[in-house]
Protein backbone atom coordinates (compact mmCIF):
# COMPACT_ATOMS: atom_id res chain seq x y z
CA UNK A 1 28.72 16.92 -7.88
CA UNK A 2 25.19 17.62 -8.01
CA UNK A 3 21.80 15.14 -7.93
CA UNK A 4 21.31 15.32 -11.83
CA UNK A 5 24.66 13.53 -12.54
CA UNK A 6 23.76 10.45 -10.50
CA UNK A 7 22.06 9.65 -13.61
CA UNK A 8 25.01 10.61 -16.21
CA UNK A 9 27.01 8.59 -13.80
CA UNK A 10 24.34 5.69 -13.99
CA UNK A 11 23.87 5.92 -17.75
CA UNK A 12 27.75 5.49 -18.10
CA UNK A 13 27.97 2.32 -16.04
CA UNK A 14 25.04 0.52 -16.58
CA UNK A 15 23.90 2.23 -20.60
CA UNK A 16 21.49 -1.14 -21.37
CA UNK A 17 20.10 -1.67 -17.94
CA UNK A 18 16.42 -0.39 -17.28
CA UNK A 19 15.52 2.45 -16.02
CA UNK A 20 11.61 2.89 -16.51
CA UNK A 21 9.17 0.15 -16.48
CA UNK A 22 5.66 1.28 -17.00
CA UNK A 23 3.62 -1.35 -18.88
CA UNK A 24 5.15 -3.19 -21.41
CA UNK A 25 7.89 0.05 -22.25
CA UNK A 26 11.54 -0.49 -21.22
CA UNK A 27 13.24 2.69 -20.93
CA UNK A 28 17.30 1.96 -19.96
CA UNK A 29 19.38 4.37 -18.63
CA UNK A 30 21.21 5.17 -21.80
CA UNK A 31 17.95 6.59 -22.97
CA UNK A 32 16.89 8.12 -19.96
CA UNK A 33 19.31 9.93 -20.00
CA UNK A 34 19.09 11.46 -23.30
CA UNK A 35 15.46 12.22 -22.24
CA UNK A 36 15.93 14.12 -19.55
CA UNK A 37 19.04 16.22 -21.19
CA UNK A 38 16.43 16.91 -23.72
CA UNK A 39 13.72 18.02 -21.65
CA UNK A 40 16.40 20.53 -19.58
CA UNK A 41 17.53 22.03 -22.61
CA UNK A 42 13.70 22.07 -23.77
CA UNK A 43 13.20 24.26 -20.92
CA UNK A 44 16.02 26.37 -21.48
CA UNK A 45 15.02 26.70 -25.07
CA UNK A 46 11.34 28.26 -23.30
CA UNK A 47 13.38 30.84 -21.41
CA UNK A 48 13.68 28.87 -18.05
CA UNK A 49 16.72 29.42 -16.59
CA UNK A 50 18.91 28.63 -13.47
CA UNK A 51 17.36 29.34 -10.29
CA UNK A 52 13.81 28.90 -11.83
CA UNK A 53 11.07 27.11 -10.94
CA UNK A 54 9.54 24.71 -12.65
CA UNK A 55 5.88 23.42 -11.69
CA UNK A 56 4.79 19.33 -12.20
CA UNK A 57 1.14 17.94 -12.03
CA UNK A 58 1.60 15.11 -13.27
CA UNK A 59 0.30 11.43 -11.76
CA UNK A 60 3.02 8.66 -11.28
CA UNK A 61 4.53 7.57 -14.72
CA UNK A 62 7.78 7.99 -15.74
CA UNK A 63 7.79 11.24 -17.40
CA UNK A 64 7.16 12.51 -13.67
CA UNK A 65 10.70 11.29 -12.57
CA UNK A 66 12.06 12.81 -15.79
CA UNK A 67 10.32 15.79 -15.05
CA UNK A 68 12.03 15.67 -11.65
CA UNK A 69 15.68 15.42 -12.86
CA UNK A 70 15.22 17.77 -15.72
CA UNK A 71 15.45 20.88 -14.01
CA UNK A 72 17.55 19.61 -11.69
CA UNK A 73 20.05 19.15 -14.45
CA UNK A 74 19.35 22.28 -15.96
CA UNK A 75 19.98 24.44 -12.34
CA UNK A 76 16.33 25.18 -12.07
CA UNK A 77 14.01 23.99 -9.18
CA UNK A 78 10.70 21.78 -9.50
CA UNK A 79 7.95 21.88 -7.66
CA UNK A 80 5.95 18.53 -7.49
CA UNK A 81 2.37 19.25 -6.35
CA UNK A 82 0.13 16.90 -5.09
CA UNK A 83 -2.31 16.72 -7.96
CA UNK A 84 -5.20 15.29 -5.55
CA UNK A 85 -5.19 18.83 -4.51
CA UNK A 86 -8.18 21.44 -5.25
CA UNK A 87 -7.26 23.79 -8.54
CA UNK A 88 -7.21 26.95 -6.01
CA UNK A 89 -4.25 25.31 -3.83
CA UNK A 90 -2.52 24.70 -6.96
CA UNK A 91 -2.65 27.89 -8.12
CA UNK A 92 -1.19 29.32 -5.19
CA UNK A 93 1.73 26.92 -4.96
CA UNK A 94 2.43 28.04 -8.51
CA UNK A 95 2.16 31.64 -7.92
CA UNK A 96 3.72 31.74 -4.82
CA UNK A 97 6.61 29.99 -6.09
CA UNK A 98 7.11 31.96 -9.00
CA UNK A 99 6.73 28.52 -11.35
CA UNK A 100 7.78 30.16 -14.63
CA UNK A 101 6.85 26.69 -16.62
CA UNK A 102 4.12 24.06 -15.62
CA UNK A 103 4.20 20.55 -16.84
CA UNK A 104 0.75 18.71 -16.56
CA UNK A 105 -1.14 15.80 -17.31
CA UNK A 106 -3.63 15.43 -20.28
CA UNK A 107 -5.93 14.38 -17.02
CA UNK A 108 -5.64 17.35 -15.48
CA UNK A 109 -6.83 19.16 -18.92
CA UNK A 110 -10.11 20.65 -17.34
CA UNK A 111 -8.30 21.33 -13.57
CA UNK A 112 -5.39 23.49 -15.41
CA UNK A 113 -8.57 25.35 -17.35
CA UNK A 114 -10.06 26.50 -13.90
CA UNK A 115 -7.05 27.56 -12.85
CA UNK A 116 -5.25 29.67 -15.71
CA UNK A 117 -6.85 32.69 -15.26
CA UNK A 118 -5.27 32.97 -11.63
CA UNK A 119 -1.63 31.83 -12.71
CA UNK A 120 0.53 35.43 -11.97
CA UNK A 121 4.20 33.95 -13.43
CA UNK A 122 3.83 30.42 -15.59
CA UNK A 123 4.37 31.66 -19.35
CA UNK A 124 4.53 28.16 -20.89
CA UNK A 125 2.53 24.59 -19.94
CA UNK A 126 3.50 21.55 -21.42
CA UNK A 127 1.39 18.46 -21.66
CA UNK A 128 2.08 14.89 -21.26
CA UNK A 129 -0.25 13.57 -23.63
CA UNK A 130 -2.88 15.39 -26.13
CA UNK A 131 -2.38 19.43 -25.01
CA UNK A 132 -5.17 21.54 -24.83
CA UNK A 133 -4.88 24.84 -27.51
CA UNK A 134 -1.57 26.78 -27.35
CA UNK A 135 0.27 24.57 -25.23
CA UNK A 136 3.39 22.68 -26.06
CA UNK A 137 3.58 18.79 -26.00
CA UNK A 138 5.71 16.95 -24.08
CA UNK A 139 7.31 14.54 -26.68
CA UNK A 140 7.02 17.40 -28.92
CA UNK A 141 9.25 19.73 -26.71
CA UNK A 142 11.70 17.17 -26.65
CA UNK A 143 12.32 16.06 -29.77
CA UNK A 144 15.46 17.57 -31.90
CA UNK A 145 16.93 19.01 -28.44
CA UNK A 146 20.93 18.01 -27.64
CA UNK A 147 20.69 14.86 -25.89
CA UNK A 148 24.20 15.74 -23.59
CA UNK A 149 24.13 17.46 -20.13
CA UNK A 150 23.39 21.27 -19.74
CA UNK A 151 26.96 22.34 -19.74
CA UNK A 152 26.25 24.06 -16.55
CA UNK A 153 27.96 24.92 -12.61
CA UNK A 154 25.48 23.25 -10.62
CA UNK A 155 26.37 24.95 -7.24
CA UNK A 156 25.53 22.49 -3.60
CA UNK A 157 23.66 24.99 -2.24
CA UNK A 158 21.97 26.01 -5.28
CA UNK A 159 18.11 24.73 -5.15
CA UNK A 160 16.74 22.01 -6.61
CA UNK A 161 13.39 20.96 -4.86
CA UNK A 162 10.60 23.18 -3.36
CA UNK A 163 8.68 20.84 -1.37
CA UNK A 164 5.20 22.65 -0.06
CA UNK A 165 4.10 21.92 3.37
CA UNK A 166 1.66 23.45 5.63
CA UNK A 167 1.20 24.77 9.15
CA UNK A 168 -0.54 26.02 11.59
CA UNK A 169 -1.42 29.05 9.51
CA UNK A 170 -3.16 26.63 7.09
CA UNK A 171 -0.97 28.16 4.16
CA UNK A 172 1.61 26.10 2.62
CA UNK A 173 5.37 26.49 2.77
CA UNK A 174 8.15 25.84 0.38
CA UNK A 175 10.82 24.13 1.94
CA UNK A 176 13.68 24.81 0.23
CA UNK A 177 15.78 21.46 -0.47
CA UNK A 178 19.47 22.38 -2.15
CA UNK A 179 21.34 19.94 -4.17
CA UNK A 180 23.22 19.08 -1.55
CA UNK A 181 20.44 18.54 1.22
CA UNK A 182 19.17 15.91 -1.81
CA UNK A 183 22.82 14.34 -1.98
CA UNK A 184 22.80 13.92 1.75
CA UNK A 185 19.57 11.88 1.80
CA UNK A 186 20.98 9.48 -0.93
CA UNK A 187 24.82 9.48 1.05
CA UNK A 188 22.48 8.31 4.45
CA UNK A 189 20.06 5.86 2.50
CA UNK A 190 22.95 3.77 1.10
CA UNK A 191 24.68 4.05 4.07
CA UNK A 192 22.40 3.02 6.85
CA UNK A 193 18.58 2.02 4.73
CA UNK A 194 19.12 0.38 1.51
CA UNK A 195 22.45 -0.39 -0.14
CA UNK A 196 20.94 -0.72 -3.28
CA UNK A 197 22.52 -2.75 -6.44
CA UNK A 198 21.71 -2.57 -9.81
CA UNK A 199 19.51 -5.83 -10.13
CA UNK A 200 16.97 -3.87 -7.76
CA UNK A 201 13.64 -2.66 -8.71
CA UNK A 202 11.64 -0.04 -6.95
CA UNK A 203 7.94 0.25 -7.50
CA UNK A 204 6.00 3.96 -7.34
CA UNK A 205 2.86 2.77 -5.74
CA UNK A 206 2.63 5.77 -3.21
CA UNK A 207 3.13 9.41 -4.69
CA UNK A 208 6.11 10.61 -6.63
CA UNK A 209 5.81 14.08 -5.23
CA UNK A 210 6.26 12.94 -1.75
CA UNK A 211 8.21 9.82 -0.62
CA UNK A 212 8.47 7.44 -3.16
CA UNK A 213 10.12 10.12 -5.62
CA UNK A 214 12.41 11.22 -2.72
CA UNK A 215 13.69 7.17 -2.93
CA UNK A 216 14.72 7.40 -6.40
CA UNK A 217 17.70 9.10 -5.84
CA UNK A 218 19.87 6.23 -4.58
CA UNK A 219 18.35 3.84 -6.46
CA UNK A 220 19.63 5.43 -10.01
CA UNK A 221 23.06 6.19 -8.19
CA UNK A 222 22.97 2.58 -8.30
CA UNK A 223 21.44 1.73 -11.64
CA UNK A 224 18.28 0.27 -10.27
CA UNK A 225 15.38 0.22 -12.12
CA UNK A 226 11.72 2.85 -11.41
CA UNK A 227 8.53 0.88 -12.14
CA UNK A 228 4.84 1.85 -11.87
CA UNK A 229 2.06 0.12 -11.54
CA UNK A 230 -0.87 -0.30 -13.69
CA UNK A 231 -3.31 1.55 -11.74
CA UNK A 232 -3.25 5.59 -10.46
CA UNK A 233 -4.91 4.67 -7.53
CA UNK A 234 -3.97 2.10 -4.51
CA UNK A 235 -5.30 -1.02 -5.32
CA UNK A 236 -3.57 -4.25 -3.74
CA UNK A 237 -3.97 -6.72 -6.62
CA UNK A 238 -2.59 -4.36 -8.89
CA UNK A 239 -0.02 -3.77 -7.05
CA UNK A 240 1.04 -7.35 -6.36
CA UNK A 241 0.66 -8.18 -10.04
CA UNK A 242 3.31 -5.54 -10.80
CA UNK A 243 5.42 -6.40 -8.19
CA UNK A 244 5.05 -10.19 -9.58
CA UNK A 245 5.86 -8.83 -13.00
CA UNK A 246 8.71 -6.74 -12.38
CA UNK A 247 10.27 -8.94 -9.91
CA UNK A 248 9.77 -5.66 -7.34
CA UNK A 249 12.38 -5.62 -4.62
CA UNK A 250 11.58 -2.19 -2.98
CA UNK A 251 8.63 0.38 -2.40
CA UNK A 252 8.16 3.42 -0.30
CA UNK A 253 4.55 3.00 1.11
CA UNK A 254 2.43 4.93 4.06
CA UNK A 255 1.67 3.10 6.95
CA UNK A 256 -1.91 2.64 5.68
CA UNK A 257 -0.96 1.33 2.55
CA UNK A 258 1.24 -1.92 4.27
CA UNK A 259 -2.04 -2.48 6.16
CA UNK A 260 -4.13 -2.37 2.78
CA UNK A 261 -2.04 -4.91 1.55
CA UNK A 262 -1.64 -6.60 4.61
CA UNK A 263 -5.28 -7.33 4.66
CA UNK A 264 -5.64 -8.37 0.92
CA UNK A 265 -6.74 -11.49 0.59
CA UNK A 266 -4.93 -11.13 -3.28
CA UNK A 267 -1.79 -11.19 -1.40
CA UNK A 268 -1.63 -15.21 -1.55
CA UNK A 269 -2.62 -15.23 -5.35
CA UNK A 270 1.25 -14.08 -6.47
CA UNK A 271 4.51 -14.39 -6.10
CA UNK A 272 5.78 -11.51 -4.24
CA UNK A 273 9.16 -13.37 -2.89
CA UNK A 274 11.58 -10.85 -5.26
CA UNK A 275 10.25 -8.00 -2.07
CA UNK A 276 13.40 -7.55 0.60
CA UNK A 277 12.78 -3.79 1.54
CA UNK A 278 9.22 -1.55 2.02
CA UNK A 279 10.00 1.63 3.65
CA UNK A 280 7.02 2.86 5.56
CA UNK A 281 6.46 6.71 7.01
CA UNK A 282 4.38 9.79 6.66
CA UNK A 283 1.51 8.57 9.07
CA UNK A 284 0.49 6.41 11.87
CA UNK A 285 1.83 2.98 12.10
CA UNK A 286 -0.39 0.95 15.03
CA UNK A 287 2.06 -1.81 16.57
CA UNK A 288 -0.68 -4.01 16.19
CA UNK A 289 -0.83 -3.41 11.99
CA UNK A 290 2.97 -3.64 11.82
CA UNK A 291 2.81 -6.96 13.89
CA UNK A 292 0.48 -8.34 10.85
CA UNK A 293 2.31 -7.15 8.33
CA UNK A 294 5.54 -8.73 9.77
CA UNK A 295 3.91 -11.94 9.90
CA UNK A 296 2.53 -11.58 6.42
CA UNK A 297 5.21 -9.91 4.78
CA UNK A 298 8.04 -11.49 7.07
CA UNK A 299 11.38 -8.97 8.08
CA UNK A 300 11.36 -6.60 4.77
CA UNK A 301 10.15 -3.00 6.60
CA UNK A 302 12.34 -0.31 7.30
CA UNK A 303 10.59 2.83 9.24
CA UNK A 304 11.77 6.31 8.67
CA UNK A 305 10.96 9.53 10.16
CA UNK A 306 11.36 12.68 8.24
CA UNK A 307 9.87 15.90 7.07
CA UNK A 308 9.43 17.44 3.66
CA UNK A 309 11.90 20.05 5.74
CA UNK A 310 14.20 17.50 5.75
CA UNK A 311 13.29 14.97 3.37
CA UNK A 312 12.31 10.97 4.09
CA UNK A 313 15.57 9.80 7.19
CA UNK A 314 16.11 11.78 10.35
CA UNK A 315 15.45 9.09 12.18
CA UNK A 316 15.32 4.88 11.15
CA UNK A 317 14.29 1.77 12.78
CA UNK A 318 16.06 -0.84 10.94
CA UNK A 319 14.64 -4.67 9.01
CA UNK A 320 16.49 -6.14 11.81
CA UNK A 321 14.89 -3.79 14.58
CA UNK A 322 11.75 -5.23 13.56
CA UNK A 323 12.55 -8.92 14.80
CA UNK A 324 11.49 -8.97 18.47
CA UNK A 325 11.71 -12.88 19.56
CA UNK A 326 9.54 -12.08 22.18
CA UNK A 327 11.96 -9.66 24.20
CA UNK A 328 10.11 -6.91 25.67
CA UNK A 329 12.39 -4.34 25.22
CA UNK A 330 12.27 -5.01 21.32
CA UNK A 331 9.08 -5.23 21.29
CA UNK A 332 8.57 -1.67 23.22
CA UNK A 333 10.69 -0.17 20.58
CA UNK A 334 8.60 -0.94 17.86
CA UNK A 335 6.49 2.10 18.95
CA UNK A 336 9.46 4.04 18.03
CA UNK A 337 10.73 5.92 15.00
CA UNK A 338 14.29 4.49 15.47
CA UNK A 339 17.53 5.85 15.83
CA UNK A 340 19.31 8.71 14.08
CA UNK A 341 21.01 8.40 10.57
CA UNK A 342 24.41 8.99 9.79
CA UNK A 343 24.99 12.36 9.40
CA UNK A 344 22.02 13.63 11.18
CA UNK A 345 22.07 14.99 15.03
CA UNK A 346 18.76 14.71 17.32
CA UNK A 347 17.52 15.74 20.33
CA UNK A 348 14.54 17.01 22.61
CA UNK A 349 14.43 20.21 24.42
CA UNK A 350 12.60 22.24 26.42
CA UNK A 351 10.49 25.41 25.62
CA UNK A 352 13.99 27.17 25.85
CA UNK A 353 15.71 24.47 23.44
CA UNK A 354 17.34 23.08 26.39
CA UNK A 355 18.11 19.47 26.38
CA UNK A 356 15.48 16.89 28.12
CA UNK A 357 16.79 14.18 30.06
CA UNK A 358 16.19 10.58 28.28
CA UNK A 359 11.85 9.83 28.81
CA UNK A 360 11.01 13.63 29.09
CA UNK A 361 8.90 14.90 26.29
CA UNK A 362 9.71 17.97 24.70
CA UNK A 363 9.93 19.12 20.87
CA UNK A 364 12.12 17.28 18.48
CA UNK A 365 14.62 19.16 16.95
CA UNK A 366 17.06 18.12 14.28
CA UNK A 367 20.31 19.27 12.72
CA UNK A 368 22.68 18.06 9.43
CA UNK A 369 23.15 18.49 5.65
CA UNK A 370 19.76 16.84 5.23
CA UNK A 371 18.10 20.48 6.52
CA UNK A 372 16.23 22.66 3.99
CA UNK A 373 17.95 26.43 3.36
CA UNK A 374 14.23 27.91 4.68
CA UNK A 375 10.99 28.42 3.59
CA UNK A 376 10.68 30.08 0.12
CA UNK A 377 9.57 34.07 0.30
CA UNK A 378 8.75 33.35 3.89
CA UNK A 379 12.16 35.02 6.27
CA UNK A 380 9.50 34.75 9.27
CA UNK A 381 8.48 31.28 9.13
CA UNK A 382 12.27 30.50 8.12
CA UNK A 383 13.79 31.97 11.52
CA UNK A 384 11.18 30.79 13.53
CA UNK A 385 11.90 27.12 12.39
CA UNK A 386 15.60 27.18 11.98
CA UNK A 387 17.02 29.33 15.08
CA UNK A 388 19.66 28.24 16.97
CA UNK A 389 21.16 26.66 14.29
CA UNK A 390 18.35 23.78 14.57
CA UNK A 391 15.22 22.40 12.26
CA UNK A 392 12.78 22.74 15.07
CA UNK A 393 9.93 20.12 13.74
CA UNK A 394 6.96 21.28 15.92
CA UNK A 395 6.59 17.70 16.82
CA UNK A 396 6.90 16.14 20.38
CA UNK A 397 8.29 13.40 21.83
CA UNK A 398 11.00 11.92 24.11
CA UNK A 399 14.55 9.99 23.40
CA UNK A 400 15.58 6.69 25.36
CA UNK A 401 18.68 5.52 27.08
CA UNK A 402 19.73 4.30 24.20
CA UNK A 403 18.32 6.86 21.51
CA UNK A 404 15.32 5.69 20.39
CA UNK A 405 12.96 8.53 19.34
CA UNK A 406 9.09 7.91 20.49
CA UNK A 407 7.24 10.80 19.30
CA UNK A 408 3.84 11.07 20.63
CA UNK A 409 2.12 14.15 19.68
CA UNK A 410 2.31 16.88 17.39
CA UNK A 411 2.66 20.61 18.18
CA UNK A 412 0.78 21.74 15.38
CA UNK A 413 -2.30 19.14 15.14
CA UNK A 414 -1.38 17.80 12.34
CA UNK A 415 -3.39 14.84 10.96
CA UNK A 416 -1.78 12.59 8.90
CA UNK A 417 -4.68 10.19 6.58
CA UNK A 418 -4.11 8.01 3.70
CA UNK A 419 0.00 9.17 4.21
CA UNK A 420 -1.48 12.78 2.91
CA UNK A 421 -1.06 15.96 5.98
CA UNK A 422 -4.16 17.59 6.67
CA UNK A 423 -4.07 20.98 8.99
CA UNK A 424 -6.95 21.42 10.74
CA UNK A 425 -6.81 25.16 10.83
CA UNK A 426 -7.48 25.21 6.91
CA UNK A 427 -10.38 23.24 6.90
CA UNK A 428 -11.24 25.36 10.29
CA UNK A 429 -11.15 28.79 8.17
CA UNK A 430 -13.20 27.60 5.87
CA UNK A 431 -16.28 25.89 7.91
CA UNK A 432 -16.10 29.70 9.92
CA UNK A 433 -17.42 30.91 6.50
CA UNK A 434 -20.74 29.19 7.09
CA UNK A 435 -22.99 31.60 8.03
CA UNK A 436 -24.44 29.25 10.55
CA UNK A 437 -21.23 28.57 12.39
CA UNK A 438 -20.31 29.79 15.95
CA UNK A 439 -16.69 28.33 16.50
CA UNK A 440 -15.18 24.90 15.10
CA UNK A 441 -12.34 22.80 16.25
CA UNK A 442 -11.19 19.69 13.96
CA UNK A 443 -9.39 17.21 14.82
CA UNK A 444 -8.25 13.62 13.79
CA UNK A 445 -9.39 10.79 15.28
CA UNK A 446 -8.87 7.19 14.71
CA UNK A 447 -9.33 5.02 11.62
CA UNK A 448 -8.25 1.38 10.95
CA UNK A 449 -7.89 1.62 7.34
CA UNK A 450 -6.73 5.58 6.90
CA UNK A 451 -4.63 5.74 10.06
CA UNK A 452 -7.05 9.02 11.10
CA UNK A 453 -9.61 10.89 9.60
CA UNK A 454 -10.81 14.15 9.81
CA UNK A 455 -13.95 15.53 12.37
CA UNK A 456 -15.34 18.57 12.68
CA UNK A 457 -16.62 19.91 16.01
CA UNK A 458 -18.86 22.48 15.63
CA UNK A 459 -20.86 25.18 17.70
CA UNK A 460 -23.53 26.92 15.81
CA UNK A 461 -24.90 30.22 16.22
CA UNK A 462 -27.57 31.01 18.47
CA UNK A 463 -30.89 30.84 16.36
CA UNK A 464 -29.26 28.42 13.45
CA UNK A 465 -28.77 25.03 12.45
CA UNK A 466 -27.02 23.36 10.02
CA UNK A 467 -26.27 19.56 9.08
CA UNK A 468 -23.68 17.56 8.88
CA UNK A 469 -23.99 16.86 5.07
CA UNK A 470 -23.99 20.70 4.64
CA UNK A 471 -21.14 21.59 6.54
CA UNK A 472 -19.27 18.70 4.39
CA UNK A 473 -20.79 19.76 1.24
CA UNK A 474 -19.63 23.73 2.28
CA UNK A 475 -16.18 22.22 2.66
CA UNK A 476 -15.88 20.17 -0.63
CA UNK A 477 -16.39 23.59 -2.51
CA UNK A 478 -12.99 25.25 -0.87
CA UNK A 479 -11.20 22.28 -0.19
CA UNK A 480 -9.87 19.26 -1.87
CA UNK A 481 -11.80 15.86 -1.21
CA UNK A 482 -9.77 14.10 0.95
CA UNK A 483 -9.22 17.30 3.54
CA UNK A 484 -13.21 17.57 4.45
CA UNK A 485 -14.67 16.12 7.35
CA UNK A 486 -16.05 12.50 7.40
CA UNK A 487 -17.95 13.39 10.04
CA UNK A 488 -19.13 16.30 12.02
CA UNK A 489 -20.68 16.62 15.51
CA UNK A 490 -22.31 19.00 16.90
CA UNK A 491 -21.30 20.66 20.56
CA UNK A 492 -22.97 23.36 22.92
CA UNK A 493 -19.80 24.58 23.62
CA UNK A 494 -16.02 24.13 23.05
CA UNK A 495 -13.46 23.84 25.83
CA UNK A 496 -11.04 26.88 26.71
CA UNK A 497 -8.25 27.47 28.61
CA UNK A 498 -7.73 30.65 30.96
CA UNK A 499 -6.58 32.60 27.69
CA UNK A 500 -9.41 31.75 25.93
CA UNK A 501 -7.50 28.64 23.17
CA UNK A 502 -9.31 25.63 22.50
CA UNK A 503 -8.25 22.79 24.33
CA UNK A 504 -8.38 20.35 21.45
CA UNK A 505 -6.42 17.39 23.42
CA UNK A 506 -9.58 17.26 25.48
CA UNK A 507 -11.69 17.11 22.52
CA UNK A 508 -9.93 14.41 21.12
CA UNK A 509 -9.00 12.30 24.26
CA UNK A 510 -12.64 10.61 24.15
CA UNK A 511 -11.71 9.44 20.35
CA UNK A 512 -8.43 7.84 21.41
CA UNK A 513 -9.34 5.74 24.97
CA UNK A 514 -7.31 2.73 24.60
CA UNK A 515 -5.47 4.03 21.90
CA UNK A 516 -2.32 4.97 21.22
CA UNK A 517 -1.83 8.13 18.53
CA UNK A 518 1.84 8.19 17.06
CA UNK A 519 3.79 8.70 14.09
């Protein structure tokens, strides 16, 4: 069994059913699944073969989720990237995983011309839409190619998903998902988050490279429909008119995005009673926002806790977790991140991966099937994360009596805005290029509509100044957008410990009096 023939399987059972909506097209599975055998043996016809990597830029539309299960069918690997990035980051994602094809958006035309000249290993990019000179087209690669299954021996270890993610170091890491890490995610999400059925429709309003295209696994195992909005960026009304128009039962959102359309006043203006399940992770969740959204939205959310490490459930507070009736204790666990999932083991240890006693905070470590192989080309990073046998998340927090996970802070700074991971060191490396900067420490501080946003504290050279707007500006040159500052202040001096490391819990403590910073 591997991930690709969930949708052989679904094609079989359900041949007439949809499987893409995206405007007025109506893509069933029976055709979907010629598609995508088509666009595997496209890539094999290219040169691609097993074990390859295969790159995607692509916004959310359906040819993204075909260009998902493609390789995936054809023993190769893809690597979504997250096209708001800047062309530099992609082009080291593509070179560092070896991405021997790239498929890309007609959008991303210009973006894909500043970055050819760096690409060390792609030999073919394919276009969804009109292709620039001496690139293939997408509809054009397809057509003519067998429209049966690769007739391959899809190993469960073999890989299907590189999913980059960064740390402390500020340079992303491929976490290496296997076919049968992916088949363990959809085994726990039918199992314990959604039992799909085939009448269901799941709408792509947050990112196919992240969550949302992690929850379309299970949801073609069951011959559910994937629909997508008619808008590339968030915005509620357009949302709730697809959801109206598909008759939307399920969507994968970040925490920010329930409180966007929480606060909508469009949300009266349609009929949005087909919705019985949003999933809501990757970012903060305030009790107060999820209190809201609960009275707006009534008992529909599900929370999960994961890591692109180990994709989207590690950890699940249930619809029915969500319904306090006033009992404190209920209400005390909204704060948390839920239980375990089948098939996943948690706990907290010490610096010496002891085990913590229920309320003591230590780091969060995680075992199961649902555990990436390692990091790609990276045997340091790998047995620094896995030893012992355990995913060690570099994220703290403390387990209950009865197993609740509360995570409160995160080992590596992380901040998490908009449901996108910013690392402050990266944005860090590049403000110490300014010529006029001392030392800088960023950090994430609060934000009602983003969850956090970025801030850059900075000491300046003896002699120099600089402004804010320049230090932004400096930063919108390296970076992508949504990773510079949104504000920067200005200190004499940073504080230190005895060994000389910024203390940046003091530095943010003043931001988050009388709030509470959580995933």
């Amino acid at each position: 069994m591997h991930i690709g023939h969930l949708l052989t399987r679904a094609a079989q059972r359900w041949p007439e059913r949809p499987a893409w909506l995206q405007g007025e097209q109506v893509i069933t599975f029976q055709q979907a699944e010629a598609r995508v055998n088509r666009l595997a043996h496209g890539l094999a016809s290219l040169g691609a073969m097993p074990g390859d990597r295969i790159g995607m830029l692509l916004p959310n539309c359906f040819q993204g989720l075909e260009t998902i299960l493609a390789p995936m069918k054809g023993g190769m690997a893809v690597v979504p990237m997250n096209f708001r990035l800047h062309p530099e980051e992609h082009a080291y994602l593509l070179n560092d995983s070896g991405a021997r094809v790239l498929i890309y958006g007609e959008e991303f035309r210009q973006h894909l011309e500043a970055m050819r000249p760096r690409l060390t290993s792609v030999a073919h990019t394919i276009c969804v839409g009109t292709p620039a000179p001496g690139d293939l087209g997408f509809e054009a690669l397809l057509a003519g190619q067998p429209t049966t299954p690769p007739a391959l021996a899809i190993a469960p270890d073999d890989l299907a998903w590189v999913f980059y993610t960064s740390g402390t170091t500020g340079r992303p890491k491929g976490a290496m998902l296997s076919q049968r890490n992916l088949l363990a995610m959809v085994q726990l999400f039918l199992l314990d988050l959604n039992p799909a059925v085939a009448t269901d429709v799941l709408l792509h309003a947050a990112a196919i490279t992240h969550g949302s295209g992690c929850a379309i696994f299970h949801h073609i195992a069951r011959g559910a429909a994937n629909a997508f909005p008619a808008t590339r960026s968030f915005d509620p009304p357009q949302i709730f008119e697809a959801i109206q128009r598909y008759r939307v039962t399920t969507m994968f959102l970040a925490p920010t995005m329930v409180h966007m359309l929480t606060q909508s006043p469009a949300r009266t203006q349609y009929d949005l009673s087909s919705l019985h399940t949003v999933f809501y992770g990757g970012g903060p969740m305030y009790v107060e926002q999820l209190q809201e959204a609960l009275q707006a939205f009534g008992p529909i959310f599900v929370q999960l806790f994961g890591q692109g490490e180990c994709p989207m459930a590690v950890t699940s507070l249930q619809k029915e977790e969500h319904l306090t009736a006033g009992d404190p204790v209920k209400q005390r666990r909204l704060g948390s991140a839920g239980r375990e999932t089948t098939g996943v083991h948690v706990r907290v240890v010490d610096e010496d991966d002891h085990d913590l006693p229920a309320g003591e905070h230590g780091e969060i470590v995680v075992r199961g099937d649902l555990i990436m192989q390692g990091y790609w080309n990276n045997p340091e990073a790998t047995a620094e994360t896995l030893r012992h046998g355990w995913h060690h998340t570099g994220d703290v927090g403390f387990l209950d009596a009865d197993g609740y996970l509360y995570i409160t802070d995160r080992m590596k700074d992380m901040i998490i805005s908009g449901g996108s991971n910013i690392y402050p060191r990266e944005i860090e490396e590049v403000i110490c290029t300014h010529p006029s900067v001392l030392e800088v420490s960023v950090v994430g501080v609060p934000n009602d509509t983003w969850g956090e946003s970025v801030t850059a504290l900075v000491v300046t050279r003896p002699g120099m100044t600089v402004s804010e707007a320049e230090i932004i500006e400096h930063c919108r040159r390296g970076l992508a957008s949504y990773k510079k500052p949104s504000s920067v202040e200005f200190l004499e001096a940073l504080p230190k410990n005895a060994y000389g490391k910024i203390l940046k819990r003091e530095l943010r403590e003043p931001y988050w009096q009388g709030r509470t910073r959580r995933v």
